[in-house]
N, C-alpha and C. Protein backbone atom coordinates (compact mmCIF):
# COMPACT_ATOMS: atom_id res chain seq x y z
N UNK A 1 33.55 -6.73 -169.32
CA UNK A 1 33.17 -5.74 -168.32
C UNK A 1 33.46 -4.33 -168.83
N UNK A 2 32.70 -3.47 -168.69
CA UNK A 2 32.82 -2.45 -168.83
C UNK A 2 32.79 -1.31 -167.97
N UNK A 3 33.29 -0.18 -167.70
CA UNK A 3 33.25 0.64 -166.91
C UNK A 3 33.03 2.34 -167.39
N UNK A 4 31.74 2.63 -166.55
CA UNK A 4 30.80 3.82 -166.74
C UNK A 4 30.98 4.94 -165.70
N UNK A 5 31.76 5.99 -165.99
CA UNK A 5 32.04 6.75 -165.23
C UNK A 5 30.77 8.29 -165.17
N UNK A 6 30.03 8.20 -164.07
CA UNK A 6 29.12 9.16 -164.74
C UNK A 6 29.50 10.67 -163.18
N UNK A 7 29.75 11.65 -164.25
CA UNK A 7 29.80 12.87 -164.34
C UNK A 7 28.86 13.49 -163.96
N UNK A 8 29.07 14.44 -162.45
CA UNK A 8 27.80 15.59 -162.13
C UNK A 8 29.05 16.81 -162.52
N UNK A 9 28.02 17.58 -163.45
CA UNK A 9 28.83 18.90 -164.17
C UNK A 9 29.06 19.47 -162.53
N UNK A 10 30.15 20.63 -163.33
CA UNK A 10 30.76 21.95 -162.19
C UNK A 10 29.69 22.86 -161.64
N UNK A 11 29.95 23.69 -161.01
CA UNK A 11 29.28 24.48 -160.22
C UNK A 11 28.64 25.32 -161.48
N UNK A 12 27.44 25.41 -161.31
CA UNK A 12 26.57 26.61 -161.80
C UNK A 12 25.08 26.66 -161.32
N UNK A 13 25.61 27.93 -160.71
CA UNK A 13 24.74 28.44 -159.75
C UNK A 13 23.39 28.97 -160.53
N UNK A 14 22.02 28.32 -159.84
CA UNK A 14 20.56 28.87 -160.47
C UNK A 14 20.54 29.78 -160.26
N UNK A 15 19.76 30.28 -161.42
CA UNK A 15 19.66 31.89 -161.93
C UNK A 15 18.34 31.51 -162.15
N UNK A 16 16.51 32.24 -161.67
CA UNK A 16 15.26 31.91 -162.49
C UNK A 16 15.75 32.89 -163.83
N UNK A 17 16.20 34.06 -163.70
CA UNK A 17 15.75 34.43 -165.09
C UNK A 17 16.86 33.59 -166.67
N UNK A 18 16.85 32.50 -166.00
CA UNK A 18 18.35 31.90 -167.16
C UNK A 18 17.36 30.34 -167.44
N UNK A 19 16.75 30.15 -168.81
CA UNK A 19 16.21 28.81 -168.86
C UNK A 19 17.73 27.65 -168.40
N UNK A 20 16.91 26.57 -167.82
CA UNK A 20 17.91 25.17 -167.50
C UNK A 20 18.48 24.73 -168.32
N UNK A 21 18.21 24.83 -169.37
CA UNK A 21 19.20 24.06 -169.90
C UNK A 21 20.15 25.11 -170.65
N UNK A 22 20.28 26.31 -170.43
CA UNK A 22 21.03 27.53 -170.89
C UNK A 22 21.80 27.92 -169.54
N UNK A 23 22.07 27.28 -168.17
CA UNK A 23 22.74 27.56 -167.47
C UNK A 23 24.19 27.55 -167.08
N UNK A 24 25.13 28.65 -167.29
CA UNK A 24 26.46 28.58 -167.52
C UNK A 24 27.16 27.92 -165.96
N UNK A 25 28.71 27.54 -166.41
CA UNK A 25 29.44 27.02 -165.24
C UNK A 25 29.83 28.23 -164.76
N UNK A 26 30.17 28.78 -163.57
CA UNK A 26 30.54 29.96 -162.67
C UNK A 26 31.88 30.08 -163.35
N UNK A 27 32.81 31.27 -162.53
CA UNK A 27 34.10 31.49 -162.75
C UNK A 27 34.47 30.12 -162.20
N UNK A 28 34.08 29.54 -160.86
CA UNK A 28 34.90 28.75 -160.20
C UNK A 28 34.49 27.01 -160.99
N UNK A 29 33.40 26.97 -161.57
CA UNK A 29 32.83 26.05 -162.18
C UNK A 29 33.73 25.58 -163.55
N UNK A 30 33.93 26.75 -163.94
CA UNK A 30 35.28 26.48 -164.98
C UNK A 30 36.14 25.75 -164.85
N UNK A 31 36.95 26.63 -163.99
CA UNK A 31 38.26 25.91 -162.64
C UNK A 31 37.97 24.29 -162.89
N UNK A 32 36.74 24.40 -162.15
CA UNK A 32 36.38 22.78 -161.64
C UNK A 32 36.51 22.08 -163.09
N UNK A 33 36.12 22.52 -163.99
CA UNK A 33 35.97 21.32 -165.31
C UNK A 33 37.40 21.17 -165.50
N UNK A 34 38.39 21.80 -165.54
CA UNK A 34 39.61 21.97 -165.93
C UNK A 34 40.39 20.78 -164.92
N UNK A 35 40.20 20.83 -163.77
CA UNK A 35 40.98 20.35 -162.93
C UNK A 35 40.25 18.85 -162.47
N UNK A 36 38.93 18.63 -162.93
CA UNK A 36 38.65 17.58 -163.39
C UNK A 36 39.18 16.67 -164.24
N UNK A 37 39.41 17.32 -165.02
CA UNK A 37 40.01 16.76 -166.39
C UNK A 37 41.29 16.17 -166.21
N UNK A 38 42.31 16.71 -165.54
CA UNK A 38 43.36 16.27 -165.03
C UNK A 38 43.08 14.97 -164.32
N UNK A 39 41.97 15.42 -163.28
CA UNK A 39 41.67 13.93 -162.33
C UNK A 39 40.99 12.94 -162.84
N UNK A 40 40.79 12.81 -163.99
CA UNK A 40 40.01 11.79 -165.02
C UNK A 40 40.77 11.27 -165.99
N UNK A 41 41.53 11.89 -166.60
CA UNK A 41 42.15 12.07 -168.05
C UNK A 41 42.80 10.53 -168.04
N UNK A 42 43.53 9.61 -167.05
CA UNK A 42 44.03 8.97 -167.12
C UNK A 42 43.36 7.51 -166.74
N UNK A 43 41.73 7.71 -167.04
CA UNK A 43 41.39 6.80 -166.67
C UNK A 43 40.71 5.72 -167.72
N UNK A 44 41.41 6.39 -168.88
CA UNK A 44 41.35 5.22 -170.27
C UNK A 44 39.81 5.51 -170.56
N UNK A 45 39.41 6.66 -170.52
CA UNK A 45 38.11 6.93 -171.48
C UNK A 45 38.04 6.78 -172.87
N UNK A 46 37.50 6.11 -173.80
CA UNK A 46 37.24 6.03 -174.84
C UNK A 46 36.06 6.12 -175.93
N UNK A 47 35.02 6.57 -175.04
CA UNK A 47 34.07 7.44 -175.52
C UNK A 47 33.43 8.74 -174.36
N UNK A 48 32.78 9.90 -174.86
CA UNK A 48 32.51 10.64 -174.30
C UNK A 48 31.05 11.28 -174.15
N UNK A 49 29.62 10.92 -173.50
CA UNK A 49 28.56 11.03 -173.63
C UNK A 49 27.75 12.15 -172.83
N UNK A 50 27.22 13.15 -173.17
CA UNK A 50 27.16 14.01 -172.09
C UNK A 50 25.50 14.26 -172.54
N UNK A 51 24.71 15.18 -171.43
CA UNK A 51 23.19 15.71 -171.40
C UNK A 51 24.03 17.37 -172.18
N UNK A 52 22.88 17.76 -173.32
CA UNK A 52 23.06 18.78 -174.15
C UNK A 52 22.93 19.86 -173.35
N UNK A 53 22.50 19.68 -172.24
CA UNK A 53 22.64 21.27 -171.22
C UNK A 53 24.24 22.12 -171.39
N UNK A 54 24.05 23.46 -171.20
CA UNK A 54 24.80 23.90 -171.38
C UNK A 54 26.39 23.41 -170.46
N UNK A 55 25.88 23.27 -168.90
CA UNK A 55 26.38 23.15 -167.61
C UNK A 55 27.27 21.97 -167.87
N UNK A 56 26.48 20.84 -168.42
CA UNK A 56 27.26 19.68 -168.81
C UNK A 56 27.98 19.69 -170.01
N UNK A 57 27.78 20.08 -170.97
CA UNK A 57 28.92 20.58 -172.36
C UNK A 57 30.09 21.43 -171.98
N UNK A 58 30.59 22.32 -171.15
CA UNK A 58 31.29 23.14 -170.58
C UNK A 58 32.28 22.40 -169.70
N UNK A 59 31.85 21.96 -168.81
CA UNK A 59 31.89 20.57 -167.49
C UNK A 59 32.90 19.52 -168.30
N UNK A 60 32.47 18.80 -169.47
CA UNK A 60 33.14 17.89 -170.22
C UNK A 60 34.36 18.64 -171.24
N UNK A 61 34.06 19.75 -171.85
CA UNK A 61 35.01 19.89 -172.65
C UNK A 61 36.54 19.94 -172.49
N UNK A 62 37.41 20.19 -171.22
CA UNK A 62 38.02 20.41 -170.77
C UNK A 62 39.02 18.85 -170.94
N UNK A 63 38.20 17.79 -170.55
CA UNK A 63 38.58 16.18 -170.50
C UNK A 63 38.50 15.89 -172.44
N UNK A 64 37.22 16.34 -173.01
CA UNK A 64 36.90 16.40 -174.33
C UNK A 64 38.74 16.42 -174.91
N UNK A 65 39.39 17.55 -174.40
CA UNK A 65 40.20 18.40 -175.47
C UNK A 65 41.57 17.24 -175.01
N UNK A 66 41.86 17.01 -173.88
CA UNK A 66 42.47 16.13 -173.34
C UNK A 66 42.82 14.81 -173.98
N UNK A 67 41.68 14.27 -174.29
CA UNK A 67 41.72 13.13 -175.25
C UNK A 67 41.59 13.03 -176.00
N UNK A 68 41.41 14.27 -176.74
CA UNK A 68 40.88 13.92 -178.35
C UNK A 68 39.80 13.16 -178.64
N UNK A 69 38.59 12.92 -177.68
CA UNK A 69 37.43 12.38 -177.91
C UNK A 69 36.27 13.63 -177.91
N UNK A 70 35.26 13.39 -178.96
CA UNK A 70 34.00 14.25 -179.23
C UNK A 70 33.25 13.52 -178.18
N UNK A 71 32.47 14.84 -177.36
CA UNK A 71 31.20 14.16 -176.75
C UNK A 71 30.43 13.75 -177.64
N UNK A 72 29.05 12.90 -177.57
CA UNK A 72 28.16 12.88 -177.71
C UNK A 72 27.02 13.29 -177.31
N UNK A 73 26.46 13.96 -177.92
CA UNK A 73 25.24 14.48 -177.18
C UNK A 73 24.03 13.83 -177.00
N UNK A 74 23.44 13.50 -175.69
CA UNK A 74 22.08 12.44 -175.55
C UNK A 74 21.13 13.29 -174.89
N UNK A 75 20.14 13.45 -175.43
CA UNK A 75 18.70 14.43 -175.00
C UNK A 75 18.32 13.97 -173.64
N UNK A 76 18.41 12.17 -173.50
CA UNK A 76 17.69 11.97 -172.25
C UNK A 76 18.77 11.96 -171.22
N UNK A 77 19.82 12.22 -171.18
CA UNK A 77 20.96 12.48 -169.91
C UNK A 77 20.87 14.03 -169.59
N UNK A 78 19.73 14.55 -170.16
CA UNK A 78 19.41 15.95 -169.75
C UNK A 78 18.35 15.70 -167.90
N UNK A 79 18.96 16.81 -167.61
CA UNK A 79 18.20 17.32 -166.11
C UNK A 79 16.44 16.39 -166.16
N UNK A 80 16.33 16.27 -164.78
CA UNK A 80 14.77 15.97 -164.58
C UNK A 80 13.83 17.84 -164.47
N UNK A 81 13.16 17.82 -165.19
CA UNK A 81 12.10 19.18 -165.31
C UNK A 81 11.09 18.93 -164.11
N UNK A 82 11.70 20.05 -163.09
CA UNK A 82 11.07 20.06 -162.07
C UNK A 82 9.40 20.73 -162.60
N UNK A 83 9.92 22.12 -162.44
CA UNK A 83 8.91 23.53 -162.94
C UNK A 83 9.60 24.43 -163.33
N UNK A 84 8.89 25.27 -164.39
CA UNK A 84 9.43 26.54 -164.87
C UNK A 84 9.18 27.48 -164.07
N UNK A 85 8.01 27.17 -162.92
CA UNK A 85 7.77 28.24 -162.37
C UNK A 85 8.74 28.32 -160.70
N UNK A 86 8.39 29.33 -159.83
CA UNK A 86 9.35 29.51 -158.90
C UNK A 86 8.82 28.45 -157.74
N UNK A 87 9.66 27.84 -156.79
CA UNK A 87 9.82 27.08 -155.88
C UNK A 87 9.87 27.43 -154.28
N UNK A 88 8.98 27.87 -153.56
CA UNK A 88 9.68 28.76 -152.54
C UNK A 88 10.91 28.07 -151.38
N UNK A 89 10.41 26.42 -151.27
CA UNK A 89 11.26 25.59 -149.87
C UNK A 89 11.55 24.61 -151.08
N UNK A 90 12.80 25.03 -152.01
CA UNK A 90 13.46 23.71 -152.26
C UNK A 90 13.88 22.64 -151.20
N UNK A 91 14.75 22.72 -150.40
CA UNK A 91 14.63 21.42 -149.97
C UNK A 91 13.43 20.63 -149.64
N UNK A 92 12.34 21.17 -149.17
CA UNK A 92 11.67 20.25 -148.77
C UNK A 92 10.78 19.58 -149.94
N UNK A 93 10.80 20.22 -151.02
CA UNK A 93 10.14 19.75 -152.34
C UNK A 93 11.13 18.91 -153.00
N UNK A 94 12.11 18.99 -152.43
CA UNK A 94 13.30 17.99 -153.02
C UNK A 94 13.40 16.55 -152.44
N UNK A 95 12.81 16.79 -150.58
CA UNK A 95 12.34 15.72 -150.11
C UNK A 95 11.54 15.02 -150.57
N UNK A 96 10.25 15.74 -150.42
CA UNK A 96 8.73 15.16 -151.12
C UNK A 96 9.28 14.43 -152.50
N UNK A 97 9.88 14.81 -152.87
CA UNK A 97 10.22 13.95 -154.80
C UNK A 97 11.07 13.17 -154.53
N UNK A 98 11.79 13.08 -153.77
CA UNK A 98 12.54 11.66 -153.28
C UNK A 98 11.57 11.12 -152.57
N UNK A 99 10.97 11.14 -151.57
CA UNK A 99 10.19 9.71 -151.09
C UNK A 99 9.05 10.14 -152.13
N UNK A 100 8.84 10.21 -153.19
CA UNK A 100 7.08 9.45 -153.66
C UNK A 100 7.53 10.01 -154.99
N UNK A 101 8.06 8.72 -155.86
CA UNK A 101 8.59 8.94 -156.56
C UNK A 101 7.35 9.28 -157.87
N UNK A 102 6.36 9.09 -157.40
CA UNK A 102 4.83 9.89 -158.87
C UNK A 102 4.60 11.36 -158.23
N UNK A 103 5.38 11.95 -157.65
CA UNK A 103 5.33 13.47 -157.42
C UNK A 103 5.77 14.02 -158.70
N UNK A 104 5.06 14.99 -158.86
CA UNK A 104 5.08 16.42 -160.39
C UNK A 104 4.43 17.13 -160.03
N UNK A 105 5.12 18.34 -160.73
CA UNK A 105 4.42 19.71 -160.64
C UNK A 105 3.43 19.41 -162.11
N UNK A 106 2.62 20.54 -162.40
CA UNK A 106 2.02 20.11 -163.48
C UNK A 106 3.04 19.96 -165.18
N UNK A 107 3.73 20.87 -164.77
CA UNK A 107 4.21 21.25 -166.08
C UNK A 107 5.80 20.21 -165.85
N UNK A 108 6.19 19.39 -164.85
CA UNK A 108 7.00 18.90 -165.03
C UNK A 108 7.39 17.16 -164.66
N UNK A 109 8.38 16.02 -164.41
CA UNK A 109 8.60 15.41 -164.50
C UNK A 109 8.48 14.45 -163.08
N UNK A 110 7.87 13.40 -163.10
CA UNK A 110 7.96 12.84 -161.87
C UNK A 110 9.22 11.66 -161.77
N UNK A 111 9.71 11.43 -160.42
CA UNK A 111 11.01 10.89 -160.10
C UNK A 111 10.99 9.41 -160.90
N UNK A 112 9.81 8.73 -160.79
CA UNK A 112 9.61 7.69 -161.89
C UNK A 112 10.20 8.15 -163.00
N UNK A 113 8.99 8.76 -163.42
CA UNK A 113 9.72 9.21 -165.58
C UNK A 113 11.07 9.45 -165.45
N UNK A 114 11.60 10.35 -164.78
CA UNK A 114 12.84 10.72 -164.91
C UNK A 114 13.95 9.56 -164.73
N UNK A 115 13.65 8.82 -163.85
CA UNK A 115 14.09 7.94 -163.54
C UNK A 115 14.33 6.42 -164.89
N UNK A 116 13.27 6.31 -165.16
CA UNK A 116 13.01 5.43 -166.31
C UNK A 116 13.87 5.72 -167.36
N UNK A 117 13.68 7.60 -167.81
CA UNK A 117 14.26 7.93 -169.15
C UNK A 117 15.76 7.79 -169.03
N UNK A 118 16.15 7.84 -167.66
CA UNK A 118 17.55 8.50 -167.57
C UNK A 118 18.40 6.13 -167.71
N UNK A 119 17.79 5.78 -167.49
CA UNK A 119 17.87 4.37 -167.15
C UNK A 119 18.50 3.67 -168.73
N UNK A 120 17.08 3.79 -169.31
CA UNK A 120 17.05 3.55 -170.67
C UNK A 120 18.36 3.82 -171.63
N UNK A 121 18.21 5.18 -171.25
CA UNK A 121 19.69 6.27 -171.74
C UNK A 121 20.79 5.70 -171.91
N UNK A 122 21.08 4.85 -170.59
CA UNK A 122 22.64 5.16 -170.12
C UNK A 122 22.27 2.80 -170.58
N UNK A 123 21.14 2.52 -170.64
CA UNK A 123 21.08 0.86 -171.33
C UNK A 123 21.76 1.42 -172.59
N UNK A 124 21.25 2.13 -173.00
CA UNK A 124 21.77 2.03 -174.74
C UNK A 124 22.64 2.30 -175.08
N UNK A 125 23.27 3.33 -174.15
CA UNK A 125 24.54 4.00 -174.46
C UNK A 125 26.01 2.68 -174.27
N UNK A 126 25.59 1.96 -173.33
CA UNK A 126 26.73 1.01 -172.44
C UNK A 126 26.34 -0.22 -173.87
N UNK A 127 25.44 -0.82 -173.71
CA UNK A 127 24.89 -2.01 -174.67
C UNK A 127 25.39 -1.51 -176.02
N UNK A 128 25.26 -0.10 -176.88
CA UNK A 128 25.43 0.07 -178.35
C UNK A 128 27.04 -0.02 -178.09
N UNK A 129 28.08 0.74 -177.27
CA UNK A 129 29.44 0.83 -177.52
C UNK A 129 29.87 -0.49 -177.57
N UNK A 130 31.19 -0.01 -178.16
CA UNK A 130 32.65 -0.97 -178.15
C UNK A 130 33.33 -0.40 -177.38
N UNK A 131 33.21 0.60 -176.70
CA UNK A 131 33.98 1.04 -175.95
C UNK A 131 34.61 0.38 -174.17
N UNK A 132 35.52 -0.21 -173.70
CA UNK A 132 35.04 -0.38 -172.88
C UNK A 132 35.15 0.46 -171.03
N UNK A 133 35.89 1.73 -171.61
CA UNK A 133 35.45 2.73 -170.60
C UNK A 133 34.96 4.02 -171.22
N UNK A 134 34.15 4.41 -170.12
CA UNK A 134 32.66 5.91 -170.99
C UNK A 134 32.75 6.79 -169.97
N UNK A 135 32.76 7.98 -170.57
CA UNK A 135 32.39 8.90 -169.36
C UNK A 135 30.98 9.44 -169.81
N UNK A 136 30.11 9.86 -168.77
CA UNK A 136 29.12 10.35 -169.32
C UNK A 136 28.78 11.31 -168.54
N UNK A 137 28.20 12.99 -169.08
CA UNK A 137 28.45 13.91 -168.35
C UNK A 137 27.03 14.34 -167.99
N UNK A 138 26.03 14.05 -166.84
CA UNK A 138 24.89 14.60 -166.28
C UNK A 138 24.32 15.32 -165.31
N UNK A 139 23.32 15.27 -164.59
CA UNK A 139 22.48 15.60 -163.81
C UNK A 139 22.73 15.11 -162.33
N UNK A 140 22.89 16.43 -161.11
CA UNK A 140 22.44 15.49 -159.90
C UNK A 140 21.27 15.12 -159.68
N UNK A 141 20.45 15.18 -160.14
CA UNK A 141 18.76 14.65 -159.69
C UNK A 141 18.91 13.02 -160.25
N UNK A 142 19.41 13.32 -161.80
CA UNK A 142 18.62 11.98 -162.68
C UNK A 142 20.47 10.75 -162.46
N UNK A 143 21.75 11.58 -161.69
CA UNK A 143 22.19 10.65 -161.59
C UNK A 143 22.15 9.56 -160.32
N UNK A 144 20.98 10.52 -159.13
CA UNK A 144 20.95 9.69 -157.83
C UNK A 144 20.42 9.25 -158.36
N UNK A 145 18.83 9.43 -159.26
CA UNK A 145 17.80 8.53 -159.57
C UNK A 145 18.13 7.11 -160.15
N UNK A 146 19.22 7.08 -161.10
CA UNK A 146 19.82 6.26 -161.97
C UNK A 146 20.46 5.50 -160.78
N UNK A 147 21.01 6.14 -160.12
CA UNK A 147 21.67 4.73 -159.05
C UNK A 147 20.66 4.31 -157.95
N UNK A 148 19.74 4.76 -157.74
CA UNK A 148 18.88 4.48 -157.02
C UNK A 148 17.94 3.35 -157.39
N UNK A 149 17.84 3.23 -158.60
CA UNK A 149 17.13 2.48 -159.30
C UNK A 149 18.16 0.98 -159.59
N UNK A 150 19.65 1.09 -159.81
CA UNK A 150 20.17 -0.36 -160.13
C UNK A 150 20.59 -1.06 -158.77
N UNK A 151 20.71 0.44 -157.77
CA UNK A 151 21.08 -0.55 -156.12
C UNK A 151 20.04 0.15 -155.25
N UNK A 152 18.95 -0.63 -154.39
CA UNK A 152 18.54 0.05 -153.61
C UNK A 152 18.81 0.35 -152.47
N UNK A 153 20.32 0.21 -152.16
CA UNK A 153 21.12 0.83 -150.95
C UNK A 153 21.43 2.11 -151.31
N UNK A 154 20.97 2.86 -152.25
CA UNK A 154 21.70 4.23 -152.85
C UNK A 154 20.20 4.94 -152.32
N UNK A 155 20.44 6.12 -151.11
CA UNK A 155 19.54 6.81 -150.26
C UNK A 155 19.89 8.17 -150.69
N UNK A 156 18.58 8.58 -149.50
CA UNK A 156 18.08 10.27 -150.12
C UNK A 156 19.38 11.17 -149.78
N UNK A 157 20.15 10.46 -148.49
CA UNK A 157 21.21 10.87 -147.80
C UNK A 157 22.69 10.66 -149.06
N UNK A 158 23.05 9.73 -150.12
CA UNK A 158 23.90 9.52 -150.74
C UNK A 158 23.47 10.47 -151.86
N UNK A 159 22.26 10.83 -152.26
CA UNK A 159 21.91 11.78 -153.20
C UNK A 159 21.96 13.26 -152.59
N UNK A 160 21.59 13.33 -151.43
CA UNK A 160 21.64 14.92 -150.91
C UNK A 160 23.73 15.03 -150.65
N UNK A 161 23.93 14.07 -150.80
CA UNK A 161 26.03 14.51 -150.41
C UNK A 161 26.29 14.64 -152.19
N UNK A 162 25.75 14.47 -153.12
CA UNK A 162 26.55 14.50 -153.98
C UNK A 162 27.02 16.02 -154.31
N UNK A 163 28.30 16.03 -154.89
CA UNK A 163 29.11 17.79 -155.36
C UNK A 163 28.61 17.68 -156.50
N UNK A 164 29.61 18.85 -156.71
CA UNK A 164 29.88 19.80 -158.18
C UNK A 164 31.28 20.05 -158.18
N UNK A 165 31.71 19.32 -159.17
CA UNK A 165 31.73 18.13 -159.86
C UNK A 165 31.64 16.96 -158.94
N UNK A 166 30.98 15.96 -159.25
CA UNK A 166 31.37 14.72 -158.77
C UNK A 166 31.45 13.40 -159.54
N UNK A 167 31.97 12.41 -159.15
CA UNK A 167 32.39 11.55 -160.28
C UNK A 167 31.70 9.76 -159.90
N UNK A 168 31.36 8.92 -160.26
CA UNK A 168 30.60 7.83 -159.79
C UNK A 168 31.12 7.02 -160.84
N UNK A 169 31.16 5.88 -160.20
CA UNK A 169 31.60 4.57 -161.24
C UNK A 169 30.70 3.62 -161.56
N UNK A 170 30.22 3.06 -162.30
CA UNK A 170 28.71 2.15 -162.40
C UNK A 170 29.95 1.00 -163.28
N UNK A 171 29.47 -0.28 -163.36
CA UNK A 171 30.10 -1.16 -164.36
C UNK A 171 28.82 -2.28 -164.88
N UNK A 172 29.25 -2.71 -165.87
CA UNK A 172 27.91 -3.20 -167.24
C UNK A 172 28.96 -4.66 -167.29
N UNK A 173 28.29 -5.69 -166.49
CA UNK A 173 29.15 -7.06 -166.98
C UNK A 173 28.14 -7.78 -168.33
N UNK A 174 27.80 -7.01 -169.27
CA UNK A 174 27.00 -7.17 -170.53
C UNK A 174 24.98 -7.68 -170.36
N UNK A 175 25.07 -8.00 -169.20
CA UNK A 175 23.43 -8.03 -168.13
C UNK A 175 23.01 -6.56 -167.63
N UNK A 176 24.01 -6.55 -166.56
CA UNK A 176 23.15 -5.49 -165.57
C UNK A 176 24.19 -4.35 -165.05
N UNK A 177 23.82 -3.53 -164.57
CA UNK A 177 24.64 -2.15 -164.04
C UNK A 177 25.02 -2.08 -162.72
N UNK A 178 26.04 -2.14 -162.42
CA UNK A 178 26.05 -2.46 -161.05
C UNK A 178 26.84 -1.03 -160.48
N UNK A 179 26.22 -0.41 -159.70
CA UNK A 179 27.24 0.89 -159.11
C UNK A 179 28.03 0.46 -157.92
N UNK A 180 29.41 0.40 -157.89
CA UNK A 180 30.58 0.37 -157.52
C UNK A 180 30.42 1.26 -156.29
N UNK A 181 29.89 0.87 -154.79
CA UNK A 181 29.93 1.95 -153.64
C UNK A 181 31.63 1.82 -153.12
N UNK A 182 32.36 1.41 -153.46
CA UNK A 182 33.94 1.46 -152.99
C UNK A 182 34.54 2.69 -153.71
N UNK A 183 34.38 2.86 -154.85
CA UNK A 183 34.94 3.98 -155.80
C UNK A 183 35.03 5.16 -155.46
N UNK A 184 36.00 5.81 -155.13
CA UNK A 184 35.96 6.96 -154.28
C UNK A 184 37.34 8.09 -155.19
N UNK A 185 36.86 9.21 -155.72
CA UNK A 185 38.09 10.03 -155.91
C UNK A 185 38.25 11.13 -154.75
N UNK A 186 39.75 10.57 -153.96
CA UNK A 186 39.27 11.58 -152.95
C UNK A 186 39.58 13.36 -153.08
N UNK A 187 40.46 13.05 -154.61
CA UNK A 187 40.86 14.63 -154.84
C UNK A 187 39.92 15.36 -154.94
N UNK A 188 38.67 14.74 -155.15
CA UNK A 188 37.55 15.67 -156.00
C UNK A 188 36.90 16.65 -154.66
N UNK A 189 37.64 16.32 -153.36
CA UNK A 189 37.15 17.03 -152.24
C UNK A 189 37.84 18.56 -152.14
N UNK A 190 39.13 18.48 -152.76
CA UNK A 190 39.83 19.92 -152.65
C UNK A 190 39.06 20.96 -153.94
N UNK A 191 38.31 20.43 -154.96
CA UNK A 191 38.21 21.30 -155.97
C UNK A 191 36.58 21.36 -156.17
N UNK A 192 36.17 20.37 -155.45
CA UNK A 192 34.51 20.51 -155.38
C UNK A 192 33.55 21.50 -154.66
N UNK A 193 32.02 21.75 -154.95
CA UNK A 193 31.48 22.49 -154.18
C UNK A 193 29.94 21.48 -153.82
N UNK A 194 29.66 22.23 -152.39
CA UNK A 194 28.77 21.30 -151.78
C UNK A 194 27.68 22.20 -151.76
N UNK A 195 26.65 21.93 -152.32
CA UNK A 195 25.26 22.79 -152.09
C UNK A 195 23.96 22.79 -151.40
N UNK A 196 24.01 21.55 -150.36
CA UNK A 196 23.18 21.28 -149.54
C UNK A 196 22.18 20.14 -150.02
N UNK A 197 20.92 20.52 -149.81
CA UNK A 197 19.89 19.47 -149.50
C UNK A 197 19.68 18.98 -150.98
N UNK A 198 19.39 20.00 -151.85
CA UNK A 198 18.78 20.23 -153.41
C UNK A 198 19.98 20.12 -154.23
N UNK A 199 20.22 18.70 -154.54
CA UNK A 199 21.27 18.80 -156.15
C UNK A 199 20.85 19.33 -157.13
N UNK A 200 19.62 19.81 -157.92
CA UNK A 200 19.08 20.08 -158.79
C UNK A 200 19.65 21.37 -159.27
N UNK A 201 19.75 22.20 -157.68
CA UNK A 201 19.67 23.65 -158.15
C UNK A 201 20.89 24.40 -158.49
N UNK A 202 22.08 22.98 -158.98
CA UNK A 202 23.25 23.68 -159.39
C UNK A 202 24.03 23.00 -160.40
C-alpha cells in the first residue's frame, strides 16, 4: 500500500497581466508553505513530485528543505488551461466546466482532457516509485478532477471547499487509487485561505 498525499499550493492571488504558470505565492502564501511544512514534515514522505508552475515549486520547497528530498518536476500535474483571454463570471464558468465535462474555451482545456492527463500523471508517478509515501504538489481544478474521476462521491461542492494550501490523501493498493474521504488535517484550517466558488483562480 502506498500513500499519496496530494498538495493544493499556497495562496497566490490572479494577476491577468502575470502568465499562469509564472504566478508567485503572496506574502501570506509564503507563510502558508512554511507552516505547511511543519504540518507535513512528519508524515514519512519519501519522494517529492510537484506541477512546474511557479505557485507549486514555492508551495513545496519549504517541506523540500525539511527533508532533504528534491522535487520532481511533472509537466502534466500542471494547472488545467482554462483561457488566456479574460473571464468576466468566473464562478459561473467554473460551474458550466464542472457539470459538462467537454466544455473549452477555444484556446483551452476541457474537464475531460484535463482530467485524463492529470490521471495518467499521478498512474505513473505511484506505479514507477519505490517509494511508499509521495507528496505531490498541484492544482485545485486538476486535483478535484483527479478525485472526481477515482470516487464518484467527490462533488462540485467538495471541489468548490477546497483551500490554499490544502492537503488530500489518495492510497494505490498496487490496482487502483482510492481517495481516503476520512483524512482530515484539521490544522490546515488556522493557516489556510478560502477563495470561494473558483479554485482555479488562486
Amino acid at each position: 500500500m502506498k500513500d499519496i498525499f496530494l498538495i493544493r499550493h499556497a495562496e497566490a492571488p490572479y494577476k491577468s497581466s502575470i502568465p499562469d504558470p509564472n504566478r508567485p505565492l503572496s506574502t501570506r502564501g509564503r507563510q502558508q508553505a512554511v507552516d505547511l511544512a511543519l504540518l507535513v514534515g512528519d508524515f514519512g514522505i519519501e519522494e517529492i513530485h510537484t506541477s512546474p508552475y511557479e505557485r507549486c515549486l514555492h508551495t513545496i520547497a519549504p517541506l523540500s528543505e525539511i527533508l532533504g528530498v528534491k522535487p520532481c518536476e511533472v509537466h502534466d500535474l500542471r494547472e488545467r488551461a482554462f483561457t488566456e483571454y479574460h473571464v468576466e463570471d468566473w464562478p459561473e464558468t467554473w460551474r458550466t466546466a464542472w457539470m459538462d465535462p467537454d466544455f473549452s474555451f477555444r484556446d483551452g482545456e476541457s474537464g475531460r482532457e484535463a482530467q485524463e492527463r492529470m490521471f495518467i500523471a499521478i498512474e505513473s508517478i505511484v506505479t514507477s516509485s519505490t517509494a511508499r509515501t509521495l507528496a505531490i504538489s498541484s492544482h485545485g481544478n486538476v486535483i478535484a478532477l483527479l478525485l472526481q474521476h477515482i470516487d464518484t462521491t467527490y462533488t462540485f461542492e467538495h471541489a468548490c471547499a477546497i483551500r490554499n494550501p490544502d492537503v488530500f490523501r489518495v492510497t494505490f493498493d498496487g490496482k487502483k487509487l482510492r481517495w481516503d474521504r476520512n483524512f482530515k488535517l484539521d490544522a490546515l484550517k488556522a493557516i489556510s485561505t478560502a477563495f470561494g466558488a473558483y479554485p482555479g483562480t488562486v
